[in-house]
Protein backbone atom coordinates (compact mmCIF):
# COMPACT_ATOMS: atom_id res chain seq x y z
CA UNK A 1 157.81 69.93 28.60
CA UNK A 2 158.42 66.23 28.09
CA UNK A 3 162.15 65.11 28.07
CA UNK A 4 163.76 61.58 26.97
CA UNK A 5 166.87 61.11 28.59
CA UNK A 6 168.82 57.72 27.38
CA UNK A 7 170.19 56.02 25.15
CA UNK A 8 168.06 58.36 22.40
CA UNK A 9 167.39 62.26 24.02
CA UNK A 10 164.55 64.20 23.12
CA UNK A 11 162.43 67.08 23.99
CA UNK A 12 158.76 67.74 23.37
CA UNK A 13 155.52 68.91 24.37
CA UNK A 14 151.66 67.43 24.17
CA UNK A 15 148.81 69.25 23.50
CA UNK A 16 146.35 67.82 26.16
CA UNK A 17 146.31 65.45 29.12
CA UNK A 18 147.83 61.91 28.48
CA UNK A 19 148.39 58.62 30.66
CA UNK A 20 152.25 58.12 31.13
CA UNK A 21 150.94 54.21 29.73
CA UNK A 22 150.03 55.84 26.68
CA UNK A 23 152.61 57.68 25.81
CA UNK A 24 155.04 54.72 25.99
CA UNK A 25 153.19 53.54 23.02
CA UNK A 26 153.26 56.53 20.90
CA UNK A 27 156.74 57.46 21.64
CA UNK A 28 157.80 53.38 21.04
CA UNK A 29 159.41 53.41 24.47
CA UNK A 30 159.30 50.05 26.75
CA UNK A 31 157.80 50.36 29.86
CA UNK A 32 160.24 48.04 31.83
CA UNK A 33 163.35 50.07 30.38
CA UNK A 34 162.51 53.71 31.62
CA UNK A 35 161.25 55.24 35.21
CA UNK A 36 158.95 58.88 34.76
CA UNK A 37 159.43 61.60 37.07
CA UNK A 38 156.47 64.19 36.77
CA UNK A 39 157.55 67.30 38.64
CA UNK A 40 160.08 66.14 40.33
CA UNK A 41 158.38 63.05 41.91
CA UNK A 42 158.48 59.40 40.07
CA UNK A 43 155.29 58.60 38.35
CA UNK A 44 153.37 55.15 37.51
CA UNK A 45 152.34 54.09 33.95
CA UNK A 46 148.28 54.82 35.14
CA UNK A 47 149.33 58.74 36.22
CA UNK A 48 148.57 61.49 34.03
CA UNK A 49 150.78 64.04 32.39
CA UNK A 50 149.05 67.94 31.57
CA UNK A 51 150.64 70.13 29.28
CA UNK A 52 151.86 72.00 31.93
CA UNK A 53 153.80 69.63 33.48
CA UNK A 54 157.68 69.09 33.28
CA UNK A 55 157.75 65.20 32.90
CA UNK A 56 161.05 63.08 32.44
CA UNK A 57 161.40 59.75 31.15
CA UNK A 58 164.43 58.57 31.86
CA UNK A 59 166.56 55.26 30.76
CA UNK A 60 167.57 52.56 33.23
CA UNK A 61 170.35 50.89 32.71
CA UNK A 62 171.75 48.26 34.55
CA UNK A 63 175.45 46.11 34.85
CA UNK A 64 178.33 45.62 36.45
């Protein structure tokens, strides 16, 4: 299960193995605004997520 927590929340699942990097692109998500946790533990854009994983991507957001 893949979950978009933000400004915009979402839940889905993919079918096979993807590159977090990827799936930036076909979700239209910017890398420098969001941080992945994969199981628990925060993730970098070249990791992969399985099907079987529970990923988040989750919205940074920043001020005072």
């Amino acid at each position: 299960m893949i979950k978009i927590i933000g400004r915009n929340k979402k839940e889905f699942t993919i079918e096979k193995k993807e590159r977090i990097v990827d799936l930036y692109s076909k979700l239209g998500l910017s890398e420098n605004e969001y941080v992945v946790i994969v199981n628990g533990d925060p993730a970098t854009d070249d990791d992969f997520i399985s099907p079987e994983d529970n990923a988040t991507f989750l919205e940074v957001f920043s001020g005072g």
